[in-house]
N, C-alpha and C. Protein backbone atom coordinates (compact mmCIF):
# COMPACT_ATOMS: atom_id res chain seq x y z
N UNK A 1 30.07 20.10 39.32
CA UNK A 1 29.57 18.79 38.95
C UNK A 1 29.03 18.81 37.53
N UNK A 2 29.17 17.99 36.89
CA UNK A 2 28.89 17.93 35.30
C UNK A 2 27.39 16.97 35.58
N UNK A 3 26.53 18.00 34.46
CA UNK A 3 25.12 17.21 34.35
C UNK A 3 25.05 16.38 33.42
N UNK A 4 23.92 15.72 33.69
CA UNK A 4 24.01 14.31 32.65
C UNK A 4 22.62 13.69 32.14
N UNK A 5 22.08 14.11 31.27
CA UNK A 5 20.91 13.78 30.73
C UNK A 5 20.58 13.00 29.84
N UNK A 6 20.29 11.86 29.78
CA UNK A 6 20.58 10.98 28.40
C UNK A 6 19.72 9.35 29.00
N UNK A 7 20.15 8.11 28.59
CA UNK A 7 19.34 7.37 28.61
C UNK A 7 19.37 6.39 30.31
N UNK A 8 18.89 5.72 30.74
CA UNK A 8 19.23 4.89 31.90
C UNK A 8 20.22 4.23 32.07
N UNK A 9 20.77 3.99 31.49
CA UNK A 9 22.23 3.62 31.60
C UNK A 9 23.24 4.49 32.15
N UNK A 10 23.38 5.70 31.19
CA UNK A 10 24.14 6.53 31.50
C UNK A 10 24.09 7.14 32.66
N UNK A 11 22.39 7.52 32.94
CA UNK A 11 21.93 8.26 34.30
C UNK A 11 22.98 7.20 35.46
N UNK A 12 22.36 6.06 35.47
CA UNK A 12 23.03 5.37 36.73
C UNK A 12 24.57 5.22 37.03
N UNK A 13 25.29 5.13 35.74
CA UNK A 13 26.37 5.51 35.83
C UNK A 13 27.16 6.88 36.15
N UNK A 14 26.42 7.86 35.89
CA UNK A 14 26.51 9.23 36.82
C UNK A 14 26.45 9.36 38.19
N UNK A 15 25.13 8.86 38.23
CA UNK A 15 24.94 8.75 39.75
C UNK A 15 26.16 8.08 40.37
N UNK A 16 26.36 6.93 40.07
CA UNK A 16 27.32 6.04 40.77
C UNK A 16 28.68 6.96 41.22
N UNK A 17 28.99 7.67 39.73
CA UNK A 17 30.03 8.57 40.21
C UNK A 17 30.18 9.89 40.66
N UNK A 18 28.83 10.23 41.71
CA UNK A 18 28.34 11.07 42.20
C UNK A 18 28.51 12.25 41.32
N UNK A 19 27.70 12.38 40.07
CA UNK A 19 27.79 13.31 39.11
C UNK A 19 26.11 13.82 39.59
N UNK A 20 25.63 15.33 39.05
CA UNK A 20 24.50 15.36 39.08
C UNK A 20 23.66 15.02 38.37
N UNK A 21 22.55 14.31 38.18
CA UNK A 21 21.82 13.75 37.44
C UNK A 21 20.45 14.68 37.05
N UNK A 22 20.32 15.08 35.93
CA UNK A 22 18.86 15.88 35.50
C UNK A 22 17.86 14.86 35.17
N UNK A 23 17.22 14.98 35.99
CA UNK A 23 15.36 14.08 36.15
C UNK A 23 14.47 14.68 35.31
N UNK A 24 14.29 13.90 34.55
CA UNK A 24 12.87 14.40 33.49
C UNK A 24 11.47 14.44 34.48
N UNK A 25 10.92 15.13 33.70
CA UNK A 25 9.45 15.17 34.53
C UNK A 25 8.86 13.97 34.67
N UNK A 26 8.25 13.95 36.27
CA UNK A 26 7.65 12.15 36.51
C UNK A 26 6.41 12.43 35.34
N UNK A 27 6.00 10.82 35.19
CA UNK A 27 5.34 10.45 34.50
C UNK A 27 3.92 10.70 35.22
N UNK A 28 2.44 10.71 34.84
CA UNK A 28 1.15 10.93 35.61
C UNK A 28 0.39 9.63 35.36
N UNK A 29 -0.10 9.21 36.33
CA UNK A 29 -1.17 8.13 36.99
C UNK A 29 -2.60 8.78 36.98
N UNK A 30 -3.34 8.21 35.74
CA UNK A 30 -4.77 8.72 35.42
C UNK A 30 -5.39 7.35 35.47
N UNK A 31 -7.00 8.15 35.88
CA UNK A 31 -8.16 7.08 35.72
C UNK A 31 -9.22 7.81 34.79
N UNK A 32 -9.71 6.79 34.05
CA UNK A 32 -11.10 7.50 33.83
C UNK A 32 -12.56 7.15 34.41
N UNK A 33 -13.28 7.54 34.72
CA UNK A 33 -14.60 7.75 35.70
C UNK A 33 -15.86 7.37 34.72
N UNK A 34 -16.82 6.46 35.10
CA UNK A 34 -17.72 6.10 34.30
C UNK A 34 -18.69 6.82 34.84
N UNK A 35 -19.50 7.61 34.26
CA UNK A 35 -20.88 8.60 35.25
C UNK A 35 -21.82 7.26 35.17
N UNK A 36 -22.27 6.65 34.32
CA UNK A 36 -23.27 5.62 34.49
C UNK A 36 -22.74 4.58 35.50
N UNK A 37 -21.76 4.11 35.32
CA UNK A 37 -21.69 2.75 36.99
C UNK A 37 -20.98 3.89 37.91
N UNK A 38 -20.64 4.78 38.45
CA UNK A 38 -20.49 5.46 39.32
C UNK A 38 -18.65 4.88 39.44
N UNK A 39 -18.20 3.92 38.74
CA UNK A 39 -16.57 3.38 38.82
C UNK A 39 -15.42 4.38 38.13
N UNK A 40 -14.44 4.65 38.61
CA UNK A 40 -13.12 4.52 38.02
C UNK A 40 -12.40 3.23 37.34
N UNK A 41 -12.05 3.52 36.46
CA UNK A 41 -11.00 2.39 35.72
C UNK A 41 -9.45 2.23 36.53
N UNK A 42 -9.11 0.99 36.68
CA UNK A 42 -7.59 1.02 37.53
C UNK A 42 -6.93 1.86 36.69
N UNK A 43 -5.58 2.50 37.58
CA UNK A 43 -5.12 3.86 37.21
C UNK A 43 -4.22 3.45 36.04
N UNK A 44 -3.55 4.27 35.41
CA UNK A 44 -3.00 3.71 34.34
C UNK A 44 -1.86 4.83 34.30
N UNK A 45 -0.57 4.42 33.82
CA UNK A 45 0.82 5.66 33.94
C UNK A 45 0.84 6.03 32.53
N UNK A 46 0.70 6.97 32.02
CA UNK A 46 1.35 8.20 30.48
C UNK A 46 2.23 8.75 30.51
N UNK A 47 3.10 8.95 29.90
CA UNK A 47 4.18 9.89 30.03
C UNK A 47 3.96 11.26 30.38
N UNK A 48 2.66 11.85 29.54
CA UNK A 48 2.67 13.01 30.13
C UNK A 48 0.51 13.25 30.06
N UNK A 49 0.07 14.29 30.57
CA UNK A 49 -1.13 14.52 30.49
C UNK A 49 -1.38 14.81 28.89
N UNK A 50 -0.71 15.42 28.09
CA UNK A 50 -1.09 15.07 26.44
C UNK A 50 -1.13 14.17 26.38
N UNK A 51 -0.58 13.32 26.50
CA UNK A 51 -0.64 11.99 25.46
C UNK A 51 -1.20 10.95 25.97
N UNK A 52 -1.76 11.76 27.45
CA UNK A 52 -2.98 10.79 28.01
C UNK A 52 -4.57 11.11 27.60
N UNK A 53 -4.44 12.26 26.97
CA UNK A 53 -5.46 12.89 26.02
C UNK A 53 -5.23 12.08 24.63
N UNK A 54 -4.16 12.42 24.05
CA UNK A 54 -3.99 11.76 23.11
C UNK A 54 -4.89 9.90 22.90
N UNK A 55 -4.29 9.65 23.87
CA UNK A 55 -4.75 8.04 23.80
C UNK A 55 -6.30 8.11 23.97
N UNK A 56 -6.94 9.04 25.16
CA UNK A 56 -8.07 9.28 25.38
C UNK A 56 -9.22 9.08 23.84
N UNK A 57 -8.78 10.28 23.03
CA UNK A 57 -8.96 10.59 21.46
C UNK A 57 -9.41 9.12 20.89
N UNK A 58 -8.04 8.85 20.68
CA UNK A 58 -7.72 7.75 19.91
C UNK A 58 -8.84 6.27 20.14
N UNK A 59 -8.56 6.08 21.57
CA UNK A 59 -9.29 5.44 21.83
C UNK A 59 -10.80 5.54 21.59
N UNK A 60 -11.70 6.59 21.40
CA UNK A 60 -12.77 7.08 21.20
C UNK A 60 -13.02 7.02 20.12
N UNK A 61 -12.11 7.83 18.88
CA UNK A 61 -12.29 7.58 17.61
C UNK A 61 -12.03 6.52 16.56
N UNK A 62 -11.57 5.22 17.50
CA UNK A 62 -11.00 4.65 16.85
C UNK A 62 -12.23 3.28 17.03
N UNK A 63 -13.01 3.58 18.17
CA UNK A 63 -14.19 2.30 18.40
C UNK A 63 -14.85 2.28 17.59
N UNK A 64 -15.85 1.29 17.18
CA UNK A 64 -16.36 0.58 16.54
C UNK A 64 -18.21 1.18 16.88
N UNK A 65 -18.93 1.31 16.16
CA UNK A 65 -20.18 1.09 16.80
C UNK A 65 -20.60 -0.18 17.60
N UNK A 66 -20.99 -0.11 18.68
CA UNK A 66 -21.48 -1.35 19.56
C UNK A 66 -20.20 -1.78 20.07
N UNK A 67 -19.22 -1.61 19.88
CA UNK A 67 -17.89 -2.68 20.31
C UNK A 67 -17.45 -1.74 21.81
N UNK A 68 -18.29 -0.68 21.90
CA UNK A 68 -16.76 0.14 23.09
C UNK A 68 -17.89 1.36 23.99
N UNK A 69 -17.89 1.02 25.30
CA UNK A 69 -19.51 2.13 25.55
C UNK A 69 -17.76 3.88 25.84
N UNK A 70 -16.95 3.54 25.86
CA UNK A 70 -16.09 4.44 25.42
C UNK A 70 -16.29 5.41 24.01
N UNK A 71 -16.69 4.97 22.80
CA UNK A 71 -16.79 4.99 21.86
C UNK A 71 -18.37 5.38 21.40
N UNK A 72 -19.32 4.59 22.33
CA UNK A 72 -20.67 5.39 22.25
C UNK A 72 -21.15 5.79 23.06
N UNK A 73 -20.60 6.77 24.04
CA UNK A 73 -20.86 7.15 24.75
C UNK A 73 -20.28 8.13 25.36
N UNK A 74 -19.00 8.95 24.98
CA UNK A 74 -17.87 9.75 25.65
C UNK A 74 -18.13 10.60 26.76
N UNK A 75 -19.80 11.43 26.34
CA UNK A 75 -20.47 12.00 27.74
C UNK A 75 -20.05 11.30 28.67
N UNK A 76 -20.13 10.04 28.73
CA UNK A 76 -19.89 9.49 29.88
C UNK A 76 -18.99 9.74 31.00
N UNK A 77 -17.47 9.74 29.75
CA UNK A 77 -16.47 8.85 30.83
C UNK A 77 -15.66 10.60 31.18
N UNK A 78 -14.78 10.71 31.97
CA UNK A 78 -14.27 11.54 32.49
C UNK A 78 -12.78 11.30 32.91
N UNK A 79 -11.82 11.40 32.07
CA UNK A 79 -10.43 11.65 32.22
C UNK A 79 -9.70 12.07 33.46
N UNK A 80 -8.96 12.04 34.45
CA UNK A 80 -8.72 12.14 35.60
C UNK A 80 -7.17 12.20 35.99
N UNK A 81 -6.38 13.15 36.34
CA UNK A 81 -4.86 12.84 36.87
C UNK A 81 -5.15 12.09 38.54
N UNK A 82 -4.63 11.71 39.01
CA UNK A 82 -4.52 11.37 40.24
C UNK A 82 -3.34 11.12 40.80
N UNK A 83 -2.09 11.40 40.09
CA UNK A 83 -1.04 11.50 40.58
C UNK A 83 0.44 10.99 39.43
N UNK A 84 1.63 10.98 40.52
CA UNK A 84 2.71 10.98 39.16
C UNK A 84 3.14 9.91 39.90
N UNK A 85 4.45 9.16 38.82
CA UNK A 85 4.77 7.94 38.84
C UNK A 85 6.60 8.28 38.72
N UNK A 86 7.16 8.12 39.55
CA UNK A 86 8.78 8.26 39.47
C UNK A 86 9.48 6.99 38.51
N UNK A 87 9.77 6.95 37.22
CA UNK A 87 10.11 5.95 36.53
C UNK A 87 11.62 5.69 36.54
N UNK A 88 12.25 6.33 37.46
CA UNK A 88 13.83 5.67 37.60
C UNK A 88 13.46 5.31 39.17
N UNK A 89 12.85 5.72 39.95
CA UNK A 89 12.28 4.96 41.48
C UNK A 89 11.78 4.20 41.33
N UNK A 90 10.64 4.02 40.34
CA UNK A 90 9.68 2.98 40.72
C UNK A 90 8.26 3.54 41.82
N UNK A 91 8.35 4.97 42.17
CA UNK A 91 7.33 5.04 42.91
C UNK A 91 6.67 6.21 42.49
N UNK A 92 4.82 5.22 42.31
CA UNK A 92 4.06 6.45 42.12
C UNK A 92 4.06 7.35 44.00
N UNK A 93 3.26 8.20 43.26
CA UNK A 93 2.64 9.51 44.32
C UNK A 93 1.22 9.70 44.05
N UNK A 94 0.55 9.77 45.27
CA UNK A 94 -1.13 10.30 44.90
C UNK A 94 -1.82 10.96 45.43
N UNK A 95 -2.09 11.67 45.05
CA UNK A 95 -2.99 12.68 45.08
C UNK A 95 -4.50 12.71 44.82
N UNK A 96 -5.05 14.20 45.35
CA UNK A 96 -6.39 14.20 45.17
C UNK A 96 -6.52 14.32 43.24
N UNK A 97 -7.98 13.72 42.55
CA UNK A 97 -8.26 13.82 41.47
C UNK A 97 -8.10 14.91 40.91
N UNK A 98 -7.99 15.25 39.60
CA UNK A 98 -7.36 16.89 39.57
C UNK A 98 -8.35 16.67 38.23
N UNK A 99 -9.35 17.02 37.71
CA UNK A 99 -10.28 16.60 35.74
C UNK A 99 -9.03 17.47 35.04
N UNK A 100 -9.18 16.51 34.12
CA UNK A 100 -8.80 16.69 33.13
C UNK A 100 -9.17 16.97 31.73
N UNK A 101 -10.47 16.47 31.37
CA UNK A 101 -10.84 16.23 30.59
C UNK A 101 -12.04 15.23 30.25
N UNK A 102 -13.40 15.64 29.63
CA UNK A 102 -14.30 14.56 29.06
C UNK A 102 -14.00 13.87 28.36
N UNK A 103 -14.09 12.70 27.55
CA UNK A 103 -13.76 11.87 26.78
C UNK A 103 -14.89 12.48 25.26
N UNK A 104 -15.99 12.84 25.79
CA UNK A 104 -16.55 13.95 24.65
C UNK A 104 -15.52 15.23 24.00
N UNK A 105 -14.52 15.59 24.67
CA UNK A 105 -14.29 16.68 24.98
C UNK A 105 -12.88 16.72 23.73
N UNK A 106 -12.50 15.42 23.50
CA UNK A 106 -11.12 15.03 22.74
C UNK A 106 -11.82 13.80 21.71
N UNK A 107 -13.05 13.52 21.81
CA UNK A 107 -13.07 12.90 20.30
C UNK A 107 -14.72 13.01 20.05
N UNK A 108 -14.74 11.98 19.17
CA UNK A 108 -16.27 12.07 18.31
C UNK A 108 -16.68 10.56 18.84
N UNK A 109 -17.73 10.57 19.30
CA UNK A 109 -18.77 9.09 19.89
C UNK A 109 -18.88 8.37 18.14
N UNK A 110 -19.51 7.57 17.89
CA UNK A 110 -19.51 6.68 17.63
C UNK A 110 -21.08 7.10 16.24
N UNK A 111 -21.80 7.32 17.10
CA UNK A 111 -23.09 7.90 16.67
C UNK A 111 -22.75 9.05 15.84
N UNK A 112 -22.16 10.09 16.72
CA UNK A 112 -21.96 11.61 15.62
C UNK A 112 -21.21 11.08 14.60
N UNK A 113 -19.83 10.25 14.67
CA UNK A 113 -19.36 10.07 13.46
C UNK A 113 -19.78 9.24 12.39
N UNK A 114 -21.11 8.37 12.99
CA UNK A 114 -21.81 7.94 11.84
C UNK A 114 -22.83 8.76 11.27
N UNK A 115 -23.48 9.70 11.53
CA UNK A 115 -24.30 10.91 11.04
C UNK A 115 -23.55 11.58 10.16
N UNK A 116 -22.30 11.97 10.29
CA UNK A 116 -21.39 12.60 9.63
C UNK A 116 -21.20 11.90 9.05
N UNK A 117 -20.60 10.64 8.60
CA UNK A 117 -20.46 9.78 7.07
C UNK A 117 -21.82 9.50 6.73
N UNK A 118 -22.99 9.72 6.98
CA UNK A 118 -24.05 9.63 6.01
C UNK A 118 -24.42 10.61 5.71
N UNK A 119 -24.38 12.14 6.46
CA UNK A 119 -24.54 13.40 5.64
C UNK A 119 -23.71 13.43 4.80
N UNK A 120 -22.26 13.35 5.03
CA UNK A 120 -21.27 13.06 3.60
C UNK A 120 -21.44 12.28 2.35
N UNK A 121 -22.31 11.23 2.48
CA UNK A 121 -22.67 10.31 1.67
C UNK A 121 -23.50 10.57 0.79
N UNK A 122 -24.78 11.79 1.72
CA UNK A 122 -25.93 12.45 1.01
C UNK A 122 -25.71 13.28 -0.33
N UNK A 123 -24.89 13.87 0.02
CA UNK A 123 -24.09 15.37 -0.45
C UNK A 123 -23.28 14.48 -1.85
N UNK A 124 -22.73 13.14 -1.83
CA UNK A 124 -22.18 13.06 -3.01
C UNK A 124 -22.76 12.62 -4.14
């Protein structure tokens, strides 16, 4: 049987002609956990656990003072897999919480990075 790896189109047209089809790795279903309201955030699908860090980061370093308790606060929140998401099915899978990661842990709050542009500021 000839394999076939390439875009959704092609996959289904393999399949159809009972070719074998190579499945990329499912996608992961994360939450993040607020320690102060005791909540999870509804789950959310990433392609992969990097780049659910990645966004994690981003999101952190990218808030505003006062605009994001993400942003002043990262102790807080707590990064979370809880399962994978089949994106040519359509069906997640779930599982028990697995940490991943603090939200301290992949960026800078809000506060430290304003200490740090005014010690920088001092210095020039």
């Amino acid at each position: 049987m000839k394999k076939v790896k390439s875009n959704h189109d092609e996959i289904a047209k393999a399949e159809a002609a009972g070719q074998h089809v190579e499945r990329s790795e499912p996608m992961v279903l994360i939450t993040l956990y607020d320690r102060k309201t005791k909540r999870y955030t509804p789950p959310r699908i990433e392609a992969t656990i990097d780049s659910a860090k990645r966004g994690l980061a981003t999101a952190v370093n990218n808030a505003k003072p006062g605009e994001s308790t993400l942003g002043d606060f990262p102790e807080d929140w707590t990064l979370y897999k809880i399962g994978t998401y089949n994106d040519r099915e359509g069906v997640p899978a779930v599982h028990d919480l697995e940490f991943v990661c603090t939200a301290d842990e992949v960026g800078v709050s809000t506060h430290n990075r304003q200490q740090m542009l005014d010690l920088a500021s001092q210095g020039s």
